[in-house]
N, C-alpha and C. Protein backbone atom coordinates (compact mmCIF):
# COMPACT_ATOMS: atom_id res chain seq x y z
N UNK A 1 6.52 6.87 16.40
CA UNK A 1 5.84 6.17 15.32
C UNK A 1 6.88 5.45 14.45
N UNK A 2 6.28 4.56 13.88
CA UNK A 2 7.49 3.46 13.48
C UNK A 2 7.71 3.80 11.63
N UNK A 3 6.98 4.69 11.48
CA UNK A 3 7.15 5.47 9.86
C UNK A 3 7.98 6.50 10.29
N UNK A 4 8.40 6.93 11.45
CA UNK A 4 9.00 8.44 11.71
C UNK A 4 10.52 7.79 11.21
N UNK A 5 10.44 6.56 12.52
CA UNK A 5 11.62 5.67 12.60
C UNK A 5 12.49 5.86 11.29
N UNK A 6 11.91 4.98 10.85
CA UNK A 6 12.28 4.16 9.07
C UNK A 6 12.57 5.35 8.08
N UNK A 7 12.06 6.43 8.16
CA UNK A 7 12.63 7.57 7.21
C UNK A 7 13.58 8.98 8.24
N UNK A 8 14.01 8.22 8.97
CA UNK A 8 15.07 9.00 9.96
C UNK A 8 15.74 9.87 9.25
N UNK A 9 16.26 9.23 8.39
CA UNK A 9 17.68 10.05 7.59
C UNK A 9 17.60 10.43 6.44
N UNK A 10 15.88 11.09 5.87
CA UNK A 10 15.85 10.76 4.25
C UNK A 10 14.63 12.46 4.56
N UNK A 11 15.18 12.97 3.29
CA UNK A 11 14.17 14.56 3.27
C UNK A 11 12.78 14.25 3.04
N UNK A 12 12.48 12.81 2.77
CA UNK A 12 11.34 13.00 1.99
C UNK A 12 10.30 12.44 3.72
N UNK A 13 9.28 13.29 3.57
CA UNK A 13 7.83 13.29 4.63
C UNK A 13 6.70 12.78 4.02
N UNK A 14 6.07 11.71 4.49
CA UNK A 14 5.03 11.72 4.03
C UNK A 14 3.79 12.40 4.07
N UNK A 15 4.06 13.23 5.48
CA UNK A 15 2.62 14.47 5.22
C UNK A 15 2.80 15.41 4.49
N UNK A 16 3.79 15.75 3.43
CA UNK A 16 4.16 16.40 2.48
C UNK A 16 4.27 15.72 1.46
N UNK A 17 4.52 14.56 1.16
CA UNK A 17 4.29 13.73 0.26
C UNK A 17 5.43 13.97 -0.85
N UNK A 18 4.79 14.04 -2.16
CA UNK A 18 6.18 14.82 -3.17
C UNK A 18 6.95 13.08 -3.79
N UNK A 19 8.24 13.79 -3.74
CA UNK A 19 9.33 12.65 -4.47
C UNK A 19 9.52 11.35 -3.57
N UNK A 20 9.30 10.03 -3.27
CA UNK A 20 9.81 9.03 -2.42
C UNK A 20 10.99 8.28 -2.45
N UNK A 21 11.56 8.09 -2.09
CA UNK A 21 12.64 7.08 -1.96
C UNK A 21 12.20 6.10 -2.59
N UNK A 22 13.28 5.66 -3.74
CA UNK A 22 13.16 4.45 -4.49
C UNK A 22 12.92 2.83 -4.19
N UNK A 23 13.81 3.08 -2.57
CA UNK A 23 13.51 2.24 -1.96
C UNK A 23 12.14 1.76 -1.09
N UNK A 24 11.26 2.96 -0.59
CA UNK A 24 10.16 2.88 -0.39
C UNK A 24 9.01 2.39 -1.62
N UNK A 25 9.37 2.72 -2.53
CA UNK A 25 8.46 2.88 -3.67
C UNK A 25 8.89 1.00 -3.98
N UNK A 26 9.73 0.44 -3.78
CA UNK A 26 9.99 -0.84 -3.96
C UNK A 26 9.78 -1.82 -3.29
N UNK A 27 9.28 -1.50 -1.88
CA UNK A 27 9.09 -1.86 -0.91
C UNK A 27 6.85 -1.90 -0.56
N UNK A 28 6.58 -0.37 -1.57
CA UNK A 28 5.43 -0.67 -1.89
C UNK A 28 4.86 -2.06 -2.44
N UNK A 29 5.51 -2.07 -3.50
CA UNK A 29 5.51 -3.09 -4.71
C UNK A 29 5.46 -4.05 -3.79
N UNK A 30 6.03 -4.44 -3.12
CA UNK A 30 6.49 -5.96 -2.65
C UNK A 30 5.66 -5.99 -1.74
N UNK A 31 4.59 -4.71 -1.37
CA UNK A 31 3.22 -4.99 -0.37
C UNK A 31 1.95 -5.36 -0.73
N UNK A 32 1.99 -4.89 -2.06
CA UNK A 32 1.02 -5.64 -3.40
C UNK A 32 1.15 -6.69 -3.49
N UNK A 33 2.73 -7.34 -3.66
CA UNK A 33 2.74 -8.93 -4.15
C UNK A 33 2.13 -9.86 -2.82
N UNK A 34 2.43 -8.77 -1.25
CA UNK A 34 2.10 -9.70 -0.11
C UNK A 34 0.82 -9.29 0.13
N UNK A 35 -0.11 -8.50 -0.54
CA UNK A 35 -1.54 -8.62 -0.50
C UNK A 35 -1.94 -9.80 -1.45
N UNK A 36 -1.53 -9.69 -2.41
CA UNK A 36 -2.12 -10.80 -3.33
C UNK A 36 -2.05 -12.34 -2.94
N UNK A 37 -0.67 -12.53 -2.36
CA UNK A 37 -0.67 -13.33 -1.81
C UNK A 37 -1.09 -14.58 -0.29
N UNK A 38 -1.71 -13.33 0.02
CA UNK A 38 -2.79 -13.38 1.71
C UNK A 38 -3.21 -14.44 1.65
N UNK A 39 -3.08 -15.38 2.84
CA UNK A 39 -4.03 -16.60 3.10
C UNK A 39 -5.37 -16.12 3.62
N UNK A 40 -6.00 -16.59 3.87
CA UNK A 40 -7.00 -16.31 4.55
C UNK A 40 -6.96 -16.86 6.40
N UNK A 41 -6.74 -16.48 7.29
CA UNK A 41 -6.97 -16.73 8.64
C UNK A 41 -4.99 -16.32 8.74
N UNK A 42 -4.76 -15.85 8.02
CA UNK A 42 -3.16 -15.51 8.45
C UNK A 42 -2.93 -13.59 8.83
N UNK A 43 -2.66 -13.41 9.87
CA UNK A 43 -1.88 -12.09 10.45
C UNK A 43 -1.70 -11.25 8.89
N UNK A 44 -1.96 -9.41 8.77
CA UNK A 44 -1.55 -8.80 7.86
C UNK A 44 -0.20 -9.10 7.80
N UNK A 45 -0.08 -9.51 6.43
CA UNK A 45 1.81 -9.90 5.64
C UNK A 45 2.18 -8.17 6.16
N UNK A 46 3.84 -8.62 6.31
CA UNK A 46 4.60 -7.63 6.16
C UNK A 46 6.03 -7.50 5.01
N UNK A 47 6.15 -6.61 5.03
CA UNK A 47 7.53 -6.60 4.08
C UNK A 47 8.25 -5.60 4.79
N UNK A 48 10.01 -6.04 4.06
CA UNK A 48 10.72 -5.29 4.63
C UNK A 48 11.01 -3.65 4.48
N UNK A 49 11.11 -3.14 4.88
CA UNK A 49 11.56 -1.52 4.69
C UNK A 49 12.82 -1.16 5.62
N UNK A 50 13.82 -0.78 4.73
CA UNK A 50 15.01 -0.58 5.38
C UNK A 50 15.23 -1.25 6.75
N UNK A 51 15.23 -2.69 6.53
CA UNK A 51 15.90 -3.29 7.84
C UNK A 51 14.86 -3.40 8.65
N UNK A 52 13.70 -3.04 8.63
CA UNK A 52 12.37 -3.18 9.31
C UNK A 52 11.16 -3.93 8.99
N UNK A 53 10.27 -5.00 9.70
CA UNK A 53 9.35 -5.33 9.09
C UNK A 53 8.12 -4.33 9.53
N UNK A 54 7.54 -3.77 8.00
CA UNK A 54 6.52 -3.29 8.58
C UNK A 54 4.86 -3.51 7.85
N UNK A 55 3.43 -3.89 8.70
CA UNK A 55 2.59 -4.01 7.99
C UNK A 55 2.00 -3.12 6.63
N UNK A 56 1.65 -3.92 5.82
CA UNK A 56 1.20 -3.41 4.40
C UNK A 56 0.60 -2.27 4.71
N UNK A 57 -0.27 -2.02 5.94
CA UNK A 57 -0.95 -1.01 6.36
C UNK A 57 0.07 0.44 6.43
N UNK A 58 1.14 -0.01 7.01
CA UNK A 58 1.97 1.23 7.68
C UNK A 58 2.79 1.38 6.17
N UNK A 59 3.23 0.42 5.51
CA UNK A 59 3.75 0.87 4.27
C UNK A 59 3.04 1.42 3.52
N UNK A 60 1.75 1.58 3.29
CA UNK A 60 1.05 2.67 2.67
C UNK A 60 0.87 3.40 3.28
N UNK A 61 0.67 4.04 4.41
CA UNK A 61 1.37 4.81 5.01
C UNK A 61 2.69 6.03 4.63
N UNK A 62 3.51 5.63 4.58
CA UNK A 62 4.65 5.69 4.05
C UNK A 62 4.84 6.59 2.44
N UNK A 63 3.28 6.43 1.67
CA UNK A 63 3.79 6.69 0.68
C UNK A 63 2.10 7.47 0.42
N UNK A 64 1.22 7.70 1.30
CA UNK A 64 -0.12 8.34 1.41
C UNK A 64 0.12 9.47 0.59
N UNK A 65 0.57 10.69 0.24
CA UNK A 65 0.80 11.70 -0.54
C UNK A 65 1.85 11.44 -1.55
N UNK A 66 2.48 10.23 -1.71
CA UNK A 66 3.52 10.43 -2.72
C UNK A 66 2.95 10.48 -4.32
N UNK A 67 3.94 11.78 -5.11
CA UNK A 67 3.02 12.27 -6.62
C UNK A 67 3.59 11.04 -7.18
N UNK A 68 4.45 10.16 -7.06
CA UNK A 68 5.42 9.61 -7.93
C UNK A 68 4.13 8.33 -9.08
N UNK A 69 4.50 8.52 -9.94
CA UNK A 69 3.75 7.76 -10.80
C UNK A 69 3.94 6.43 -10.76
N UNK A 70 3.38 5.59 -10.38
CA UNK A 70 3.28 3.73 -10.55
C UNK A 70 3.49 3.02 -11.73
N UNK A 71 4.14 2.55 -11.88
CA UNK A 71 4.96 1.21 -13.14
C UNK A 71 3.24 0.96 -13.64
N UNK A 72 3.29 0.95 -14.79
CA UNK A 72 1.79 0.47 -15.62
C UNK A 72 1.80 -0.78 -14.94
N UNK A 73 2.73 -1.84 -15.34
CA UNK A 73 2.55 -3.54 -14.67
C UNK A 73 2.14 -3.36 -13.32
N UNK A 74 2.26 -2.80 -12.56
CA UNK A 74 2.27 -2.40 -11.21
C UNK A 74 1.27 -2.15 -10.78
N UNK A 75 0.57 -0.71 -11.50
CA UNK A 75 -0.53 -0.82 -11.54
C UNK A 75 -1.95 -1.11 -11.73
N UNK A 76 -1.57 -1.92 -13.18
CA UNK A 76 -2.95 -2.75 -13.33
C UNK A 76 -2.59 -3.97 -12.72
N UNK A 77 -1.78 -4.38 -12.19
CA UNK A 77 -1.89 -5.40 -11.01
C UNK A 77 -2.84 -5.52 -9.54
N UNK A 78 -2.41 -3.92 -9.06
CA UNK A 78 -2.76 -3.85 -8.41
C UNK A 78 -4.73 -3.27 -8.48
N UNK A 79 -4.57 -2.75 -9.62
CA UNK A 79 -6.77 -2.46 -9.98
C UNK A 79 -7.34 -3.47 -10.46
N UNK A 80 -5.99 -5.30 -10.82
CA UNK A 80 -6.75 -5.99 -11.11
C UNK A 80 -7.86 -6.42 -9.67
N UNK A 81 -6.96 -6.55 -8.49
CA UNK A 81 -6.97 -7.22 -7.05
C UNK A 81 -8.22 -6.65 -6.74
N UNK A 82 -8.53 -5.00 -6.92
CA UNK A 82 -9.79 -4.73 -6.40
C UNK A 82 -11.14 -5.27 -6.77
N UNK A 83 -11.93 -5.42 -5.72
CA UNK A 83 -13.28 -6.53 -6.50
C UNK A 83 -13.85 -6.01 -7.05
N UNK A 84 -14.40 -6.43 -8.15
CA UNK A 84 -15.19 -5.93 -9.44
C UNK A 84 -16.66 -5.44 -9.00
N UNK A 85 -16.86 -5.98 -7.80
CA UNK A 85 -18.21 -4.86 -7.41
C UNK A 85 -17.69 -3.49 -6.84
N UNK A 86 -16.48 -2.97 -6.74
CA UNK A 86 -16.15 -1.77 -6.01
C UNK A 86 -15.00 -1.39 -7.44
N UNK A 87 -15.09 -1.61 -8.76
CA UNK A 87 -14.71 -1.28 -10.00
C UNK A 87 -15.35 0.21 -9.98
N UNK A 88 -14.33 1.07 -10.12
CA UNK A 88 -14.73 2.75 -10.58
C UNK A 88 -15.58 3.02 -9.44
N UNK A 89 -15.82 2.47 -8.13
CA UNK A 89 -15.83 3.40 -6.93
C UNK A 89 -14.92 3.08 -5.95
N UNK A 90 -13.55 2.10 -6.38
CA UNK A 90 -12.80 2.28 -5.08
C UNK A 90 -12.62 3.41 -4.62
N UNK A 91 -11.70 3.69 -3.40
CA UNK A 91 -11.47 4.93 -3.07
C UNK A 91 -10.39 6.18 -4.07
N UNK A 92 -9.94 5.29 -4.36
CA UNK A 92 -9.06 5.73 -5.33
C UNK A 92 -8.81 6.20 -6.79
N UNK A 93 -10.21 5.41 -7.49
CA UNK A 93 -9.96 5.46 -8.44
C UNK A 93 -9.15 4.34 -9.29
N UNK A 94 -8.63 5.38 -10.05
CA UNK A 94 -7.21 4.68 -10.99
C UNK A 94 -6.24 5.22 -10.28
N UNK A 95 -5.20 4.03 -9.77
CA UNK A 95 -4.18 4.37 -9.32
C UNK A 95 -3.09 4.93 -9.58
N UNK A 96 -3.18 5.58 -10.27
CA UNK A 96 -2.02 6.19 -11.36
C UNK A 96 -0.81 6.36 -10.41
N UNK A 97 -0.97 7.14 -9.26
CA UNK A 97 0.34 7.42 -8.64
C UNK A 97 0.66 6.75 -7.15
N UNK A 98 1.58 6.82 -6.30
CA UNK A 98 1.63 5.70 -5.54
C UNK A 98 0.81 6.27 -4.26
N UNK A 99 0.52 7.54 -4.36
CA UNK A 99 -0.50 8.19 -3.52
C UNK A 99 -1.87 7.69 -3.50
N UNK A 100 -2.46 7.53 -4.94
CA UNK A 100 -3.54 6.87 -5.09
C UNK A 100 -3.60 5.30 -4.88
N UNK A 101 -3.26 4.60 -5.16
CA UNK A 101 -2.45 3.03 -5.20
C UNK A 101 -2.46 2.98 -3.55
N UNK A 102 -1.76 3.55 -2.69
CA UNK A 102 -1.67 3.42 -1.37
C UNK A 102 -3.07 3.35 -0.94
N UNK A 103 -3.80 4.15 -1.56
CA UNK A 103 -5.21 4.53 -0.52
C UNK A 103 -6.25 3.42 -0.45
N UNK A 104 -5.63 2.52 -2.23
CA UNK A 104 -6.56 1.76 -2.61
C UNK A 104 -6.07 0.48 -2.12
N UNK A 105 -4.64 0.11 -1.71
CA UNK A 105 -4.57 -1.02 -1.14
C UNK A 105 -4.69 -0.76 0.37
N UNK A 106 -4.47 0.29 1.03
CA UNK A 106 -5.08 0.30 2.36
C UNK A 106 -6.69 0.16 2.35
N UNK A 107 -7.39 0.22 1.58
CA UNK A 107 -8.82 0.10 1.56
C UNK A 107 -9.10 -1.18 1.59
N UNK A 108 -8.45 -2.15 0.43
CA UNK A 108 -8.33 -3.32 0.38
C UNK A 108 -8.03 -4.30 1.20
N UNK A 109 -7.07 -3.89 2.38
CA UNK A 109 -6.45 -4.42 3.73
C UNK A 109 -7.60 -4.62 4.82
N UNK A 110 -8.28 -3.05 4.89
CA UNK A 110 -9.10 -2.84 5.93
C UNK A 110 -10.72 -3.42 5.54
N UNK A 111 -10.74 -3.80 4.40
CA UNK A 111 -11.72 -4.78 4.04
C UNK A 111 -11.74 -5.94 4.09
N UNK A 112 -10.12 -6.43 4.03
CA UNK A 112 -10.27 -8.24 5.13
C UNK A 112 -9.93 -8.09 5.85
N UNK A 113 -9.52 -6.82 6.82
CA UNK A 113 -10.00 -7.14 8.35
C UNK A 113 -11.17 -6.49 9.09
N UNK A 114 -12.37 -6.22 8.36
CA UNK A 114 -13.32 -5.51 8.29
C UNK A 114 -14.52 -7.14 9.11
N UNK A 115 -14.89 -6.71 10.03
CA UNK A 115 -16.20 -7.76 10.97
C UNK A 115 -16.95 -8.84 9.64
N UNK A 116 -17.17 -8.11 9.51
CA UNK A 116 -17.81 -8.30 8.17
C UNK A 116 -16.98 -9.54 6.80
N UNK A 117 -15.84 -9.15 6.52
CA UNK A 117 -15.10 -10.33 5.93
C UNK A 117 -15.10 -11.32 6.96
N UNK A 118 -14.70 -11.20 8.06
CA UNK A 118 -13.91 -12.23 8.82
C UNK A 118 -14.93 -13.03 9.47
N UNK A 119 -16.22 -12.81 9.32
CA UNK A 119 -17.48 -13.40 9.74
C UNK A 119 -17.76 -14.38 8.78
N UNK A 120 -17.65 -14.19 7.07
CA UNK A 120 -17.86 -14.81 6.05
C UNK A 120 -17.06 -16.37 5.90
């Protein structure tokens, strides 16, 4: 698996979740800016992670259990993006931590590539 890969040499697991690498947690961020930025009819954006490109999908991934708390700017960035008809029932909630935040931009992902968007 290509998340096993990328955290080869680092204590932190994501099925244990806990403390993340700063660098992961920065690398989140920069999967937000490439959601926001999505064309429409263009391939899921990727960003880099240690020398790797990997989809926004697998970078949340990456950070699915992490407790670590999300930058306020960061975060209401990212609860602005969710659509206001799925306001206070995303999956997530309030994203307070990058555990929650992950779940809600993987939700967000799998809703424009969901039959259903891509038909519209």
């Amino acid at each position: 698996m290509r998340t096993q890969s990328v955290l080869k040499h680092s204590s932190y697991t994501p099925a244990r979740g806990g403390h993340a690498p700063g660098d992961i947690r920065d690398a989140f961020l920069e999967a937000i800016e490439a959601f926001e930025a999505w064309e429409d009819d263009e391939p899921e954006p990727t960003v880099e992670v240690r020398e790797r490109q990997m989809t926004i999908r697998e970078v949340c991934g990456l950070l699915w259990n992490c407790s670590d708390t999300m930058p306020g700017l960061e975060r209401r960035q990212l609860e602005a993006l969710v659509p206001y008809s799925y306001r206070g029932r995303d999956p997530a909630g309030s994203c307070g931590s990058y555990a929650r935040a992950a779940r809600t931009l993987r939700w967000m992902v799998n809703r424009v590539n969901s039959p259903e968007a891509q038909a519209a």
